[in-house]
Every structure is written in C-alpha cells, then in structure tokens.
N, C-alpha and C. Protein backbone atom coordinates (compact mmCIF):
# COMPACT_ATOMS: atom_id res chain seq x y z
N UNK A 1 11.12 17.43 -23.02
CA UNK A 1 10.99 16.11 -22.41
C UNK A 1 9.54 15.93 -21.90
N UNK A 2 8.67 14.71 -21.84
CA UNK A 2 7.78 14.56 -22.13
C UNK A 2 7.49 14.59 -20.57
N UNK A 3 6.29 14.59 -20.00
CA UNK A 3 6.19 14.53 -18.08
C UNK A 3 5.80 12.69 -17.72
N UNK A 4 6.55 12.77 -17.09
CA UNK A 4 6.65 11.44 -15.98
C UNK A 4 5.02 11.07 -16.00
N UNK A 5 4.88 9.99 -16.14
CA UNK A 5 3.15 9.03 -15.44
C UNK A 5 3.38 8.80 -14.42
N UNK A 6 2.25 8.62 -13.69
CA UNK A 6 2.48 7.81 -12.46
C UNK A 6 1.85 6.63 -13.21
N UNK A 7 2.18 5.46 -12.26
CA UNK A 7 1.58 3.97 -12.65
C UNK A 7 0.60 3.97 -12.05
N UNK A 8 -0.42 3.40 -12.86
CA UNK A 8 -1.77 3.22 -12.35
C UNK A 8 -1.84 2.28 -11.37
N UNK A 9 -1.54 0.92 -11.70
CA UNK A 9 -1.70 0.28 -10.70
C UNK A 9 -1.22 0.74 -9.18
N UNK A 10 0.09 1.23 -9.11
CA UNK A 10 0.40 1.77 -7.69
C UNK A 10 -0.46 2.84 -7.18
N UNK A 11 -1.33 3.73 -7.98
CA UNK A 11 -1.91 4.70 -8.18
C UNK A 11 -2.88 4.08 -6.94
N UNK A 12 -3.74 3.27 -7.39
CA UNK A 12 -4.97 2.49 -6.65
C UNK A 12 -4.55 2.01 -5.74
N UNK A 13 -3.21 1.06 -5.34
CA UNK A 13 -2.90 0.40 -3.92
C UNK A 13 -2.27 1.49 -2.82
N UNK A 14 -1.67 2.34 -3.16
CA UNK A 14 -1.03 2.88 -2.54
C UNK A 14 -1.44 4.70 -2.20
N UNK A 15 -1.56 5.10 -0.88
CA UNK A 15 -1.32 6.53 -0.94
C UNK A 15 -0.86 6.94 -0.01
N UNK A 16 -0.83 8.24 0.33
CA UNK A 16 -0.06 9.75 1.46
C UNK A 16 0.08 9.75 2.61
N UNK A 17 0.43 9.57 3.73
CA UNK A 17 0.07 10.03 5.00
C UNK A 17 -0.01 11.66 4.66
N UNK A 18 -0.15 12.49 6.10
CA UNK A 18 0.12 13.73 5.99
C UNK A 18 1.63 14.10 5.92
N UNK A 19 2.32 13.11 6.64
CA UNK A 19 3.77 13.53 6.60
C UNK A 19 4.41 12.89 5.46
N UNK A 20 4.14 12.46 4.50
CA UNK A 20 4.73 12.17 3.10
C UNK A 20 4.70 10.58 3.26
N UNK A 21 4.87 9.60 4.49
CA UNK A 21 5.12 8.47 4.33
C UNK A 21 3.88 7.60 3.37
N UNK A 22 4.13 6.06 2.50
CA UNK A 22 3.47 5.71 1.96
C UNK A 22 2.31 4.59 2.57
N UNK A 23 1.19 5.28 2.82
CA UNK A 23 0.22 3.74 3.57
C UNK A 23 0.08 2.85 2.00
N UNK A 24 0.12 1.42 3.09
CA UNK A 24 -0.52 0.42 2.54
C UNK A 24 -1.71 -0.44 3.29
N UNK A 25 -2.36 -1.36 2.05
CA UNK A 25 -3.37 -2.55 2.59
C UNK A 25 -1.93 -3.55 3.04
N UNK A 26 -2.56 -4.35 3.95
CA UNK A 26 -2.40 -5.98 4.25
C UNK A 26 -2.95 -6.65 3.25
N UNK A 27 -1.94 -7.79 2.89
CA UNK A 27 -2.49 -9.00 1.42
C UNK A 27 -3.31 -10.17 2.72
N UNK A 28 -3.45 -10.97 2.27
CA UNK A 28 -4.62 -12.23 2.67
C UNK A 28 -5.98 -11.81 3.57
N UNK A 29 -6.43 -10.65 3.08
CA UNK A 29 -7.70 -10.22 3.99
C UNK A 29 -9.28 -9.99 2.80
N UNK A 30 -8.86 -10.58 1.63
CA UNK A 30 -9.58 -10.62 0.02
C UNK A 30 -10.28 -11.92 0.56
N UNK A 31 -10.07 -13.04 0.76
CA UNK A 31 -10.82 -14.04 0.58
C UNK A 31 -10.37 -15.21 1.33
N UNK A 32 -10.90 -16.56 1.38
CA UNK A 32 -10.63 -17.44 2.44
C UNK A 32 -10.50 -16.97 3.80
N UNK A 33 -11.61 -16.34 4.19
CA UNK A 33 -11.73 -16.08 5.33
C UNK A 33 -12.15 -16.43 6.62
N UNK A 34 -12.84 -17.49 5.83
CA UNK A 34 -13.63 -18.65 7.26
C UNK A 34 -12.35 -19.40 8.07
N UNK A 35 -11.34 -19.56 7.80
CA UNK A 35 -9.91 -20.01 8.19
C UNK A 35 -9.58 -19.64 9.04
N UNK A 36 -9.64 -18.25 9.07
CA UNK A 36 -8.52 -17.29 9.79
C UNK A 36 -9.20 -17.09 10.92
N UNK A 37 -8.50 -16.28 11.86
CA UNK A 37 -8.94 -16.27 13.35
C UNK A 37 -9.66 -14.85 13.26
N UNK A 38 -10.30 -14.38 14.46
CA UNK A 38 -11.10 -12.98 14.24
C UNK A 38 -9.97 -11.79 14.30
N UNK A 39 -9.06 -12.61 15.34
CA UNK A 39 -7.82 -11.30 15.52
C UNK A 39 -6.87 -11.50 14.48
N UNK A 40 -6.70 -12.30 13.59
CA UNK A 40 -6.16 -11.90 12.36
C UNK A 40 -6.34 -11.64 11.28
N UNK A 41 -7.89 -11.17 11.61
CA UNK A 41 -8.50 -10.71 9.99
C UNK A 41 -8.64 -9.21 10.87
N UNK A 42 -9.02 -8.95 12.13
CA UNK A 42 -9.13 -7.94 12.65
C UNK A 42 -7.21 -7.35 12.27
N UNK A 43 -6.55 -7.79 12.48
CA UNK A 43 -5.33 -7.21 12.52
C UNK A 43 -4.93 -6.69 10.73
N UNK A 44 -5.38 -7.92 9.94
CA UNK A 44 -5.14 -7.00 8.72
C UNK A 44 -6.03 -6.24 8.04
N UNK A 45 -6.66 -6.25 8.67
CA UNK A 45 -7.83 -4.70 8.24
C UNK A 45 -7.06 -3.47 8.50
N UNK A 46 -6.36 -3.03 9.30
CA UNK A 46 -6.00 -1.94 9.29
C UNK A 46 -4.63 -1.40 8.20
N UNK A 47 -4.28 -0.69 8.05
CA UNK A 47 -3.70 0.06 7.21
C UNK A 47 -1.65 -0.22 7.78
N UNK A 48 -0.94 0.04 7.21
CA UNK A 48 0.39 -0.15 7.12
C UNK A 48 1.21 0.78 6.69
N UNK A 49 2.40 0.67 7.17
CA UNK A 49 3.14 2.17 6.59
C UNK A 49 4.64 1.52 5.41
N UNK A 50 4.39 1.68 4.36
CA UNK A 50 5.45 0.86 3.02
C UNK A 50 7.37 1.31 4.09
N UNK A 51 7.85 -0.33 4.00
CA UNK A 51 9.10 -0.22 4.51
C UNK A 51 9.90 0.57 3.69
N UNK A 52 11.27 1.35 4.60
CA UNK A 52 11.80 2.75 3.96
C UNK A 52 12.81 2.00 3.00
N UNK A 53 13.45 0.67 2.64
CA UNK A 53 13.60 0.11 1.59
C UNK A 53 12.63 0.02 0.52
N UNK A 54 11.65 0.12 0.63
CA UNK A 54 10.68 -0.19 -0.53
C UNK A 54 9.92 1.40 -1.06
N UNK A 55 10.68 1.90 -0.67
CA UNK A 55 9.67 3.60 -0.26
C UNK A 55 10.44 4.52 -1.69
N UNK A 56 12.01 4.59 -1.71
CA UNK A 56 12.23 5.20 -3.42
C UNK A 56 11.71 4.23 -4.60
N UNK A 57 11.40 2.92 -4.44
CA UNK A 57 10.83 2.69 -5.57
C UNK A 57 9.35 2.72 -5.84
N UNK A 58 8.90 2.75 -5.05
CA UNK A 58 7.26 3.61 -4.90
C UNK A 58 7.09 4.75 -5.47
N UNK A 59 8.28 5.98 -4.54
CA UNK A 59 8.05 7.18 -5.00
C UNK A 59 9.01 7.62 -6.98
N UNK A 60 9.29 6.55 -7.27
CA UNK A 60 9.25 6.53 -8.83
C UNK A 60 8.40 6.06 -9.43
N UNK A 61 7.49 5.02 -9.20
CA UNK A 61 6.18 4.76 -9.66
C UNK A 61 4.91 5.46 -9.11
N UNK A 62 4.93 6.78 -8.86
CA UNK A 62 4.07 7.31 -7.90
C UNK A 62 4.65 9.02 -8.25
N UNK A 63 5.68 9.14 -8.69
CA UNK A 63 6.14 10.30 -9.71
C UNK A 63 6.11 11.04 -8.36
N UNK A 64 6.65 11.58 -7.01
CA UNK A 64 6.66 12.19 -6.05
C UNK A 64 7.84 12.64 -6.14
C-alpha cells in the first residue's frame, strides 16, 4: 500500500503546538485594512487553536 500525502495546501495554513493541538491564522487580516479598527486587526494577528470538531479532519489531511 502506497504511503498517505499530506495535503499541501493544509501543509502551509496549518501547524503543531508542542502538545499536538493544531494552530491557526485568523481570515480578514490579508487586506481592506483601512476599515477595521486597530484592536481588531491587533486581535487577528495573533494565532488560534483549530476547534476539536474540526481537528480529525485536519489530522487526515495533515497525515498525523
């Protein structure tokens, strides 16, 4: 049987904590930014942890 890929694309958005959980980016922090307030471009700058519903289908596109 041939070995599992990981998907590229998830490859690039997504990676590790130390304890296995999956960080993510925040979406609307790319562009149209003159809009937004300082504390909500400040707030999605930082990093996120993937909800534990969304977390086995990650770790099948992510081959873990």
């Amino acid at each position: 049987m041939p070995k599992m890929k990981t998907n590229a694309a998830a490859k690039k958005r997504f990676s590790f904590t130390g304890t296995g959980k999956i960080k993510r980016k925040h979406a609307y922090h790319s562009h149209i930014l003159t809009k937004k307030t300082t504390k909500q471009k400040r707030n999605l700058c930082h990093t996120g942890v993937v909800s534990s519903v969304d977390e086995p289908k990650l770790l099948k596109l992510l081959v873990k």
